[in-house]
C-alpha atoms as a PDB file:
ATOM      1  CA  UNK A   1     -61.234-107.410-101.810  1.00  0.00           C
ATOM      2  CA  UNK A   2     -59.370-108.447 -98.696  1.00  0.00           C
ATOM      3  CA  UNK A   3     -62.510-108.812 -96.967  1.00  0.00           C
ATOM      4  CA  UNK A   4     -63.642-110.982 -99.374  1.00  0.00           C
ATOM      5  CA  UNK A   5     -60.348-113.021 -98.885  1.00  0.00           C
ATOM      6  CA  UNK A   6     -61.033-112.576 -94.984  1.00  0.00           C
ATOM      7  CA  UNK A   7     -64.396-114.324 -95.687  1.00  0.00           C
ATOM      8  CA  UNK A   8     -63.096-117.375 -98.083  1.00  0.00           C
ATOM      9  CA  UNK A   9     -60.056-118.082 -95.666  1.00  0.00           C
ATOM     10  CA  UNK A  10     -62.631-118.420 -92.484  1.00  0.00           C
ATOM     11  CA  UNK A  11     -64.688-120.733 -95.022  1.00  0.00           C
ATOM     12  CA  UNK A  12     -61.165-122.880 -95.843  1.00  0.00           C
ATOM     13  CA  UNK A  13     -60.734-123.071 -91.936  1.00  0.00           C
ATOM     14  CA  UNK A  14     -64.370-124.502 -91.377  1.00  0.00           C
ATOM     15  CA  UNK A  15     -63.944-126.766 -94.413  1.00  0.00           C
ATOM     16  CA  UNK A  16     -60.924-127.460 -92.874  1.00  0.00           C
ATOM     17  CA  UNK A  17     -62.113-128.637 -89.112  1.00  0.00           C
ATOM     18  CA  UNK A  18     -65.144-130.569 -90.580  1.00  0.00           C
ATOM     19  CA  UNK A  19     -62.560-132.467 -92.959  1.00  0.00           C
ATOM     20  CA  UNK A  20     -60.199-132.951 -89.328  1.00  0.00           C
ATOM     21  CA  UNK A  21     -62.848-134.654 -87.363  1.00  0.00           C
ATOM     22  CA  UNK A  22     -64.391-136.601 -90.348  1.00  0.00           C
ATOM     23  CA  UNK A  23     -61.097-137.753 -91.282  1.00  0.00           C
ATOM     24  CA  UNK A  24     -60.513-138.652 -87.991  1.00  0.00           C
ATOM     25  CA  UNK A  25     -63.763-140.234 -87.110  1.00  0.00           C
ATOM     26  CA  UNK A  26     -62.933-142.124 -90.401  1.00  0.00           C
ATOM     27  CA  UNK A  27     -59.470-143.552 -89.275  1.00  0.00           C
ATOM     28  CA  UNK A  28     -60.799-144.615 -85.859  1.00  0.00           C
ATOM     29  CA  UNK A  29     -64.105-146.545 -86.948  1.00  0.00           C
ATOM     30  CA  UNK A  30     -62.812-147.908 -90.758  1.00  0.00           C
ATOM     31  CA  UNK A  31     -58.840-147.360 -91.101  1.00  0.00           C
ATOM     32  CA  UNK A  32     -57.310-148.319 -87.842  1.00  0.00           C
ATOM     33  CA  UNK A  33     -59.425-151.627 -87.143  1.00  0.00           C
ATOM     34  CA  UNK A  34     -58.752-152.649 -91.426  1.00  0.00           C
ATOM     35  CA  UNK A  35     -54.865-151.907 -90.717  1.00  0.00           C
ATOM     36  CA  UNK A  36     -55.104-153.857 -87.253  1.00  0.00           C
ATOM     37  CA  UNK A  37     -56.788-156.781 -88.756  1.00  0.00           C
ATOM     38  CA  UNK A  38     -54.388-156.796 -91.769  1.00  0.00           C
ATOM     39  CA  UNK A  39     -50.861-156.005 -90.275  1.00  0.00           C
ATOM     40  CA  UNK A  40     -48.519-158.460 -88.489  1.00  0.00           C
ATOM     41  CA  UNK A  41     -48.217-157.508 -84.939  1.00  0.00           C
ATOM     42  CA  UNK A  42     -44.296-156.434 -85.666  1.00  0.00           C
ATOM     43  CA  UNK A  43     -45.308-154.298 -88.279  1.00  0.00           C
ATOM     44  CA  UNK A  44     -48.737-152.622 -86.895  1.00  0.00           C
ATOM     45  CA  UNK A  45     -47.031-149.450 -85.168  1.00  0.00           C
ATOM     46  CA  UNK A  46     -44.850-148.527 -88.173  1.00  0.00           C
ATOM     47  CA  UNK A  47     -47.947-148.558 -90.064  1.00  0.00           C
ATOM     48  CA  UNK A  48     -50.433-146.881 -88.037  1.00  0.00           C
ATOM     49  CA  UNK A  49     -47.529-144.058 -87.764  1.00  0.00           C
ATOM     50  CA  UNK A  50     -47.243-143.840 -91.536  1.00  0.00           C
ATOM     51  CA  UNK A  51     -50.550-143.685 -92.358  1.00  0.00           C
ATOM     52  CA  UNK A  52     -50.910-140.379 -89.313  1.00  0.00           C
ATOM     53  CA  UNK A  53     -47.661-139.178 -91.238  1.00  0.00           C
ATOM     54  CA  UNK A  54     -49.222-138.874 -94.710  1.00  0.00           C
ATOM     55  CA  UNK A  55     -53.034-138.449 -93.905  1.00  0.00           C
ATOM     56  CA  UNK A  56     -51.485-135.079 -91.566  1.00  0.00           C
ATOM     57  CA  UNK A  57     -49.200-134.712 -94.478  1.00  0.00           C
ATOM     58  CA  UNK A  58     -52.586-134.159 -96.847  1.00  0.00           C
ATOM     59  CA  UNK A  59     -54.708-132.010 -94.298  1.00  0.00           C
ATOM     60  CA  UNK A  60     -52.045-129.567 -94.305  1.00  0.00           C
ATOM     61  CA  UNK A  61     -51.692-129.942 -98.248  1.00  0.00           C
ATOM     62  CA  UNK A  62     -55.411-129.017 -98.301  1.00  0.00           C
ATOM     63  CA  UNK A  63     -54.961-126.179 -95.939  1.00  0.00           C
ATOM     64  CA  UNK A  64     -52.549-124.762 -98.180  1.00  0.00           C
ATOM     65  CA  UNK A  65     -54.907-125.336-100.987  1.00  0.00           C
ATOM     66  CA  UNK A  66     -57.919-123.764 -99.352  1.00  0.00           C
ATOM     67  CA  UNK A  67     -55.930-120.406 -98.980  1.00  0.00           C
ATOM     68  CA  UNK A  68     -56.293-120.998 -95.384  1.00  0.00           C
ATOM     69  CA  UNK A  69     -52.375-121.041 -94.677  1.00  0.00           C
ATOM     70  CA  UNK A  70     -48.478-120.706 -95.681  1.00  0.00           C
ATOM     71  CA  UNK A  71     -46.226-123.416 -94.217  1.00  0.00           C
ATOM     72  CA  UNK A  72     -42.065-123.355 -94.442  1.00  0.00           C
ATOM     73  CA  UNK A  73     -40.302-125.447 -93.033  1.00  0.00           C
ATOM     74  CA  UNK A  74     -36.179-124.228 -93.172  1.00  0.00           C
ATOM     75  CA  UNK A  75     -33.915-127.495 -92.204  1.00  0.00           C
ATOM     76  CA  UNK A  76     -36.292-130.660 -92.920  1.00  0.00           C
ATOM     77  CA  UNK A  77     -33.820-132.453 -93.744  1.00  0.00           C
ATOM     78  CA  UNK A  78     -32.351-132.287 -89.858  1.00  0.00           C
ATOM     79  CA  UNK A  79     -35.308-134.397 -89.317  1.00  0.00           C
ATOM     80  CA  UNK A  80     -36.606-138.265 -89.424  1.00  0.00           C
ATOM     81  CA  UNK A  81     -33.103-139.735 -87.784  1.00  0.00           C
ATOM     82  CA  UNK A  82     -33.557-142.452 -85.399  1.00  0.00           C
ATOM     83  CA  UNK A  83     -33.305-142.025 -81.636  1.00  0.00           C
ATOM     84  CA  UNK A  84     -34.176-138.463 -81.810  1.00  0.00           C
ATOM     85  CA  UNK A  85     -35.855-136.057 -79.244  1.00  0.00           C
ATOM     86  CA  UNK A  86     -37.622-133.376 -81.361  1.00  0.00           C
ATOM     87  CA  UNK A  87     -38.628-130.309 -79.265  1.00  0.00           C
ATOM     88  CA  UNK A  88     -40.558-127.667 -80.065  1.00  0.00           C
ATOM     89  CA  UNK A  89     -42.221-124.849 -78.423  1.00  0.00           C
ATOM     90  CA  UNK A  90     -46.443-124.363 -78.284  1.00  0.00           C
ATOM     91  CA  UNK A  91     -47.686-121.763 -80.226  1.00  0.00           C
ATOM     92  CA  UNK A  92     -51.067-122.760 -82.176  1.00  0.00           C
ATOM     93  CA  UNK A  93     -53.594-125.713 -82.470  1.00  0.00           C
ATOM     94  CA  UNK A  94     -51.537-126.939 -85.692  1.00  0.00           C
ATOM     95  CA  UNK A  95     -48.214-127.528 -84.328  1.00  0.00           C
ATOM     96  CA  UNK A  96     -48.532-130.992 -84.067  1.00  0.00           C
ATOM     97  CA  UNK A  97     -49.978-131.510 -87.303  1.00  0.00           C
ATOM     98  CA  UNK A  98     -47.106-129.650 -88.767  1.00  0.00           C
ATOM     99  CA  UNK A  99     -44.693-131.622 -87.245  1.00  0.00           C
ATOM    100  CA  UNK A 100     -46.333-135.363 -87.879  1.00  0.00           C
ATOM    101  CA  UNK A 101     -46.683-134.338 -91.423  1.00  0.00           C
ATOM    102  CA  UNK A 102     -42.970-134.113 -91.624  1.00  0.00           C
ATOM    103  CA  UNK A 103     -41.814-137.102 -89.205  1.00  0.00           C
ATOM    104  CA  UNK A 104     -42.470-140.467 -90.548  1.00  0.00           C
ATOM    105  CA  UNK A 105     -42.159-142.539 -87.810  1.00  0.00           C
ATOM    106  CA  UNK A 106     -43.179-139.725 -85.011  1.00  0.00           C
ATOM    107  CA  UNK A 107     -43.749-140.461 -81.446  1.00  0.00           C
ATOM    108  CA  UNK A 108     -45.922-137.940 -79.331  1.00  0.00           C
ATOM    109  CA  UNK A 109     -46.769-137.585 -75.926  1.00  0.00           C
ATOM    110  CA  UNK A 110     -50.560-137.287 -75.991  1.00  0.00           C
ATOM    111  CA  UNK A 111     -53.431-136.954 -73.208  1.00  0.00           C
ATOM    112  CA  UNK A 112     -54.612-140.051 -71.933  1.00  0.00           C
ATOM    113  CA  UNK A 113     -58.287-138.786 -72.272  1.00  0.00           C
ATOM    114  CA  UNK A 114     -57.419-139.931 -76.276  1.00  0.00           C
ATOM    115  CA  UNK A 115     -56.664-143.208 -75.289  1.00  0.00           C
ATOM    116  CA  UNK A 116     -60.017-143.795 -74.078  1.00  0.00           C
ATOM    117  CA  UNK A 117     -61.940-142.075 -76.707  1.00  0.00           C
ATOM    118  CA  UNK A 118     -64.019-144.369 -78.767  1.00  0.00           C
ATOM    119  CA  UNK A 119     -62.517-142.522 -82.285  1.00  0.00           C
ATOM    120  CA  UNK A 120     -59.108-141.756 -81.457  1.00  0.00           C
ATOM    121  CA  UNK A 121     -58.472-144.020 -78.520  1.00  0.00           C
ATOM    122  CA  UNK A 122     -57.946-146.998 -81.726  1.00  0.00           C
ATOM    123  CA  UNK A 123     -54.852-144.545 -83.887  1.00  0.00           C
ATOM    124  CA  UNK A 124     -53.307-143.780 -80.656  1.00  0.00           C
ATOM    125  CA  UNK A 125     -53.198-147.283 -79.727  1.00  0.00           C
ATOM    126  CA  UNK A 126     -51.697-148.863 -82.600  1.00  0.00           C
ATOM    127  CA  UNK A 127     -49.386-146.100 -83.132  1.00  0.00           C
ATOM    128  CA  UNK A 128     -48.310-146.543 -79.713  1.00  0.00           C
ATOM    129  CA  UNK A 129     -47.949-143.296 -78.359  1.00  0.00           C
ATOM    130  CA  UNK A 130     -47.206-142.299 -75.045  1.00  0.00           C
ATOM    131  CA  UNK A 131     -50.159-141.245 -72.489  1.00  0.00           C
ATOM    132  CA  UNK A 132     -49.595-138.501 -70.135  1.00  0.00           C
ATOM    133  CA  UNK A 133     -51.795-140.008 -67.085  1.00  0.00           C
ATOM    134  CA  UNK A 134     -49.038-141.293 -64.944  1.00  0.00           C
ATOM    135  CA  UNK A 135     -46.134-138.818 -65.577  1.00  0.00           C
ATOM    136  CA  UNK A 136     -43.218-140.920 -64.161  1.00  0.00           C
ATOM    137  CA  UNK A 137     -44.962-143.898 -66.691  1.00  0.00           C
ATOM    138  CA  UNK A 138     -44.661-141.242 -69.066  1.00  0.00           C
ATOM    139  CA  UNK A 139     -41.235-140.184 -68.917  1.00  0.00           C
ATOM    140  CA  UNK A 140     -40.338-143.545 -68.953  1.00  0.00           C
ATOM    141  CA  UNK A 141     -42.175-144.119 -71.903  1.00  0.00           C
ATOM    142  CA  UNK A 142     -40.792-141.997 -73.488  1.00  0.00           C
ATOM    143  CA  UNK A 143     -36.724-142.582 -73.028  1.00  0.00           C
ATOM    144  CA  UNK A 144     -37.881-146.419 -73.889  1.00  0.00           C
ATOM    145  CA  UNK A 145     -39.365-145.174 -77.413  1.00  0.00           C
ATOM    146  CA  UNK A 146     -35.891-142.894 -77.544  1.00  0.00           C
ATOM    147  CA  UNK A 147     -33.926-145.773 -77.018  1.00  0.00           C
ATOM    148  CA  UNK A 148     -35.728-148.260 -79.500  1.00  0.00           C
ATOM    149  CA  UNK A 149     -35.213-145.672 -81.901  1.00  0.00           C
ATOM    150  CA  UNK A 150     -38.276-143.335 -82.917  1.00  0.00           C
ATOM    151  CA  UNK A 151     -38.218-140.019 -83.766  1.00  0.00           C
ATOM    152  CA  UNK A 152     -40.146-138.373 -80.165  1.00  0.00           C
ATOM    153  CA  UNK A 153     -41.496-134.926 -80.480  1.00  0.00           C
ATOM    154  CA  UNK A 154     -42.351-133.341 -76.962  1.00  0.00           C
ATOM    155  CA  UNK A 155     -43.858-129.310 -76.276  1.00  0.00           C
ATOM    156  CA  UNK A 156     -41.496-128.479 -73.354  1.00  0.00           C
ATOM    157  CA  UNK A 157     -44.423-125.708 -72.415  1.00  0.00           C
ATOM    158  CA  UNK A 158     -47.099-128.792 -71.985  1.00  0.00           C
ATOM    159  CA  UNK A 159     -49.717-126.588 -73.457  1.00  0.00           C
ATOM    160  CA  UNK A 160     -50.305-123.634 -76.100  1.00  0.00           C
ATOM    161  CA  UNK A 161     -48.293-120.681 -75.302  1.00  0.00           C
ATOM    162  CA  UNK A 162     -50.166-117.327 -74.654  1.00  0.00           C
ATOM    163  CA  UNK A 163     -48.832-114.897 -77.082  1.00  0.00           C
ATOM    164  CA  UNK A 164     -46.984-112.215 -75.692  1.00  0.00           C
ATOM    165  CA  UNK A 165     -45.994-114.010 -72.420  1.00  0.00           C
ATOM    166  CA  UNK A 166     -42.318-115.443 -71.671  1.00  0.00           C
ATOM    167  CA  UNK A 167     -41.960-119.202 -72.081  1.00  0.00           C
ATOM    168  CA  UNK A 168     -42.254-121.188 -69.128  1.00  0.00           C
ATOM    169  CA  UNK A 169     -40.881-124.951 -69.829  1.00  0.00           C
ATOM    170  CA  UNK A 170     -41.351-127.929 -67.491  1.00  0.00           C
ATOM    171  CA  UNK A 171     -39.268-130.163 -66.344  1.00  0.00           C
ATOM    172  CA  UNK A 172     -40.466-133.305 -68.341  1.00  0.00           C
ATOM    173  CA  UNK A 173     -38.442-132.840 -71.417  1.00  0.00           C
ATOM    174  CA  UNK A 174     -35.228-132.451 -69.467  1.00  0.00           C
ATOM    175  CA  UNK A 175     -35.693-135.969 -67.548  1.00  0.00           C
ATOM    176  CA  UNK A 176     -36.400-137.422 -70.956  1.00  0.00           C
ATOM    177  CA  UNK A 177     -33.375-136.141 -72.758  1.00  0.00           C
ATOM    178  CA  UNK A 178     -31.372-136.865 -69.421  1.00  0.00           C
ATOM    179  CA  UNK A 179     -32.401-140.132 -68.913  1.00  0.00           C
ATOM    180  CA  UNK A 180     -32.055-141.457 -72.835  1.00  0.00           C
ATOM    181  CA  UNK A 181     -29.187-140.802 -75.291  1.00  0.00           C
ATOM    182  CA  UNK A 182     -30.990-139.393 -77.574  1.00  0.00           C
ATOM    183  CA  UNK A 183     -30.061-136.312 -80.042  1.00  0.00           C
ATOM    184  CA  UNK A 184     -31.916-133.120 -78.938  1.00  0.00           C
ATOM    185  CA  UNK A 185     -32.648-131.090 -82.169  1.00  0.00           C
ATOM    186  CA  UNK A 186     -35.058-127.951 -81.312  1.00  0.00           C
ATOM    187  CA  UNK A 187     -37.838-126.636 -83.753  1.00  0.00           C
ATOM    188  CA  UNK A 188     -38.756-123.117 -83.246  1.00  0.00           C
ATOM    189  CA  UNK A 189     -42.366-122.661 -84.399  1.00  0.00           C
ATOM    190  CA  UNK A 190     -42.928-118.942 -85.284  1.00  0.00           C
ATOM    191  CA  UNK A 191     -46.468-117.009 -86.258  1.00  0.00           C
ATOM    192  CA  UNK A 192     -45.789-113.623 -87.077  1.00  0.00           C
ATOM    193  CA  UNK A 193     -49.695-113.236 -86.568  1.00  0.00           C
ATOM    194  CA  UNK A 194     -51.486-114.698 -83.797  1.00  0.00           C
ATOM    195  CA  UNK A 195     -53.466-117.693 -84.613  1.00  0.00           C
ATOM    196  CA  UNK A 196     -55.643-120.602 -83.276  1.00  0.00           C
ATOM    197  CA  UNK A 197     -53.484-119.624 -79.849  1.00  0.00           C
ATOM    198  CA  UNK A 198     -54.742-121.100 -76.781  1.00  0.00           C
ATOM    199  CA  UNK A 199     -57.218-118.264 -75.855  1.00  0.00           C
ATOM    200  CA  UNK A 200     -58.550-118.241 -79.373  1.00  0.00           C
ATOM    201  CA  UNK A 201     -61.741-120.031 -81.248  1.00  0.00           C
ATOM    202  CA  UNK A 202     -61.110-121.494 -84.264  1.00  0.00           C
ATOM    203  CA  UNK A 203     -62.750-118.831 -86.220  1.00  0.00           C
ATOM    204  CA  UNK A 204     -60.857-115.817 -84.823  1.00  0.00           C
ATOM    205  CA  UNK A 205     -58.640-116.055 -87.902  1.00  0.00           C
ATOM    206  CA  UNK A 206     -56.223-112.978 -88.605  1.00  0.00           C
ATOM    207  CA  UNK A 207     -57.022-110.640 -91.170  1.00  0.00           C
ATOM    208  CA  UNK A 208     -54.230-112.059 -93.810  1.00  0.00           C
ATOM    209  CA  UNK A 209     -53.152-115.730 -94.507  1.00  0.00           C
ATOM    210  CA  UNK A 210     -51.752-117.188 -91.262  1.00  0.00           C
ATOM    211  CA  UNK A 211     -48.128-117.996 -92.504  1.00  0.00           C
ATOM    212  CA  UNK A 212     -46.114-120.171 -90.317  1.00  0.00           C
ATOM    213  CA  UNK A 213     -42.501-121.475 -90.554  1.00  0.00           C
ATOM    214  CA  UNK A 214     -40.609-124.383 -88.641  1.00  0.00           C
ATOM    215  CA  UNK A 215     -36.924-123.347 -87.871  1.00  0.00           C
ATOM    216  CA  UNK A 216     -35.124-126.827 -87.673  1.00  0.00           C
ATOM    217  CA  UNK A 217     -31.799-126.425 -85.558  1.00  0.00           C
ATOM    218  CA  UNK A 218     -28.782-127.634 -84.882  1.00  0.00           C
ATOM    219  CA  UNK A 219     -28.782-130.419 -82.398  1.00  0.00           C
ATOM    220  CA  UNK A 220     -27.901-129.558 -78.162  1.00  0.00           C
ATOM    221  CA  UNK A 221     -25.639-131.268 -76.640  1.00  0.00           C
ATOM    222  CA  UNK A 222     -26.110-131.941 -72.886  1.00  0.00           C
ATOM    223  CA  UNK A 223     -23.806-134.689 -72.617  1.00  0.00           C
ATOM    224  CA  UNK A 224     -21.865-132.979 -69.830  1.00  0.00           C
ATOM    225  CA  UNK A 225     -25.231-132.924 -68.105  1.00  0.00           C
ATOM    226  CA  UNK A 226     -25.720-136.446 -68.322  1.00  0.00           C
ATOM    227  CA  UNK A 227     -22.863-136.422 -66.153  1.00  0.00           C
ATOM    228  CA  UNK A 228     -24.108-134.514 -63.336  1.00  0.00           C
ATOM    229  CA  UNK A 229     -24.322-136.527 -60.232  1.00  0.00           C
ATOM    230  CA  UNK A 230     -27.319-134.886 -58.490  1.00  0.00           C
ATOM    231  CA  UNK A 231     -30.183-135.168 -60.818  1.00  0.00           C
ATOM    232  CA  UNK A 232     -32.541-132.661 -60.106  1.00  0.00           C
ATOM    233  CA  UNK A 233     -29.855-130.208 -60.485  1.00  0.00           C
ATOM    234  CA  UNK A 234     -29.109-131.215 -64.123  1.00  0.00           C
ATOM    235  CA  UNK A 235     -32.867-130.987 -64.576  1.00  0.00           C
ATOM    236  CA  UNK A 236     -33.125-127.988 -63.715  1.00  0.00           C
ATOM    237  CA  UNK A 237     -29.602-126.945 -65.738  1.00  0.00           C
ATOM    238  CA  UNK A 238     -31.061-128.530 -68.585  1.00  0.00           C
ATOM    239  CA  UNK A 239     -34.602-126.895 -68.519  1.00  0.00           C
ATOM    240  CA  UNK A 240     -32.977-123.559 -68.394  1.00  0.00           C
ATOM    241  CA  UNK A 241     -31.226-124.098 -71.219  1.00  0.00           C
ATOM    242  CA  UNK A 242     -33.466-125.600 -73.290  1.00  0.00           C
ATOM    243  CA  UNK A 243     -36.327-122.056 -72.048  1.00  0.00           C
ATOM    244  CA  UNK A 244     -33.337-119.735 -72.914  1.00  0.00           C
ATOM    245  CA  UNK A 245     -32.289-121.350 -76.455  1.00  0.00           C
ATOM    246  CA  UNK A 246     -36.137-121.192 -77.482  1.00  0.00           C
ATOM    247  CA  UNK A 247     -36.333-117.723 -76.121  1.00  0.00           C
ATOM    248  CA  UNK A 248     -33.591-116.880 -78.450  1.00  0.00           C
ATOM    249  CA  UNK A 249     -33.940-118.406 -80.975  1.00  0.00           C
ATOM    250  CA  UNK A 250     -37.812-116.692 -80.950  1.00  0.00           C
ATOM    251  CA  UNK A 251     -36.742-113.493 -80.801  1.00  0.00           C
ATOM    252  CA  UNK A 252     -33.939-113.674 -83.588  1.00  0.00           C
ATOM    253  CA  UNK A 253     -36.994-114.812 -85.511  1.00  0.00           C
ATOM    254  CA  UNK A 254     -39.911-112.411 -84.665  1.00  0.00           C
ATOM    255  CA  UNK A 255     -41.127-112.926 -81.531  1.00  0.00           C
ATOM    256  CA  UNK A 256     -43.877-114.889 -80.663  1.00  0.00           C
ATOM    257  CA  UNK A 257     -46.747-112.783 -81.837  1.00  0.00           C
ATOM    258  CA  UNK A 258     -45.938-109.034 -81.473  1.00  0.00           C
ATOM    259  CA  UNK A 259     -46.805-107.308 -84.997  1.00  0.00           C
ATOM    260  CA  UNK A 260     -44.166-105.502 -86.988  1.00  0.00           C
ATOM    261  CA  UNK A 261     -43.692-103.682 -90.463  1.00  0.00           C
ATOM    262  CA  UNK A 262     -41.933-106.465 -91.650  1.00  0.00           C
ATOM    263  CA  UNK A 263     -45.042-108.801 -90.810  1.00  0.00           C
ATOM    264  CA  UNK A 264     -46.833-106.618 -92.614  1.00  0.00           C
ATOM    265  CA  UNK A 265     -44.710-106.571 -95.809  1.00  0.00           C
ATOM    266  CA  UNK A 266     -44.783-111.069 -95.314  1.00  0.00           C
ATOM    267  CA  UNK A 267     -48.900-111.625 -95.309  1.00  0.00           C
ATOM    268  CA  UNK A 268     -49.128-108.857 -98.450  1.00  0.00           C
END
């Protein structure tokens, strides 16, 4: 029986790529250039973000559906307030999807090889997101969407985290939140199982439901920061504290990928 389930969950996961890339081949030759053509210029970012919002929203709806996965999310409602820096740490391929799917009007730092991709280089585009190919344009970028009022979501790790290894955060986020007013409110993303990791294929699926859950937190202040005269010293302040609250906050909840009984007992 479970390897039966084994088999129909690594099924769900395929069904779920193809319907990924078809959906997003979809949006970038059909959707995007429709809601371009048919959107006031004031209005087309708002848009393009809502329709990411709920078409992420429905790909993880069909994950769920497919068996494939188990999502909770514990403080939404912390979420969606304008001017806010959402941070979160790196652990699988779907963390951005999760997030989107609960931000209406998300921001995202993306790589700047989707901007010039004929199929995504259109949604990124309109929805305005921030390129990471100049990283002082992107830092910039970023406290500029802060300050106009989006919700931002940044990885402080800049890529997938490698199960089992400490967090390492750069210094990006830290200028952001230093150089914008924005309120800092951290999402700890925790696997109990390993999962579409950064030194996994897509296939290598664990042998029960992948079950994730998004701890929304209480907002960090670094306003005293902010008032640190020598700036690369409050970076670096404000990176350590941001690494040490995540490595916390991780290990109150699990880890970030180390098995237990407990696990065991959660993916029955």
């Amino acid at each position: 029986m479970r390897r039966l389930n084994h088999i129909w969950r690594l099924i769900g996961t395929a069904l779920g790529f193809f319907f990924f890339g078809l959906g997003g081949f979809l949006l970038g030759i059909l959707v995007f250039p429709l809601l371009k053509l048919l959107s006031p210029a004031s209005q087309l970012q708002r848009r393009s973000r809502l329709v990411l919002h709920y078409i992420l929203r429905a790909h993880v709806w069909l994950l769920r559906s497919l068996g494939v996965l188990k999502l909770e999310i514990v403080g939404a409602e912390k979420l969606n307030r304008e001017g806010q820096l959402v941070l979160a740490n790196h652990p699988c391929l779907l963390d951005v999807v999760f997030l989107i799917s609960q931000i209406r009007n998300a921001n995202c730092v993306v790589k700047n090889a989707l901007w010039n991709n004929p199929f995504t280089g259109g949604p990124v585009r309109a929805a305005n997101y921030v390129s990471n190919g100049d990283s002082q344009k992107m830092i910039q970028g970023c406290a500029d969407s802060l300050d106009s009022g989006d919700s931002l979501m940044i990885f402080p790790e800049g890529t997938r985290t490698t199960p089992g290894k400490p967090l390492r955060f750069q210094r990006g986020a830290a200028q952001v939140a230093l150089r914008s007013e924005a309120t800092i409110t951290p999402v700890v993303i925790h696997g109990a199982l390993p999962a579409m990791t950064k030194d996994m294929k897509w296939f290598q699926i664990p042998e029960r439901k992948m079950h994730f859950t998004l701890y929304v937190g209480e907002d960090i202040d670094i306003s005293h920061y902010r008032r640190e005269p020598n700036i690369t010293v409050a970076v670096r302040r404000v990176t350590e504290l941001l690494q040490n609250h995540f490595t916390e906050e991780l290990e109150k909840h699990g880890g970030t990928g180390k098995r237990t009984e407990a696990d065991d007992c959660r993916y029955a």
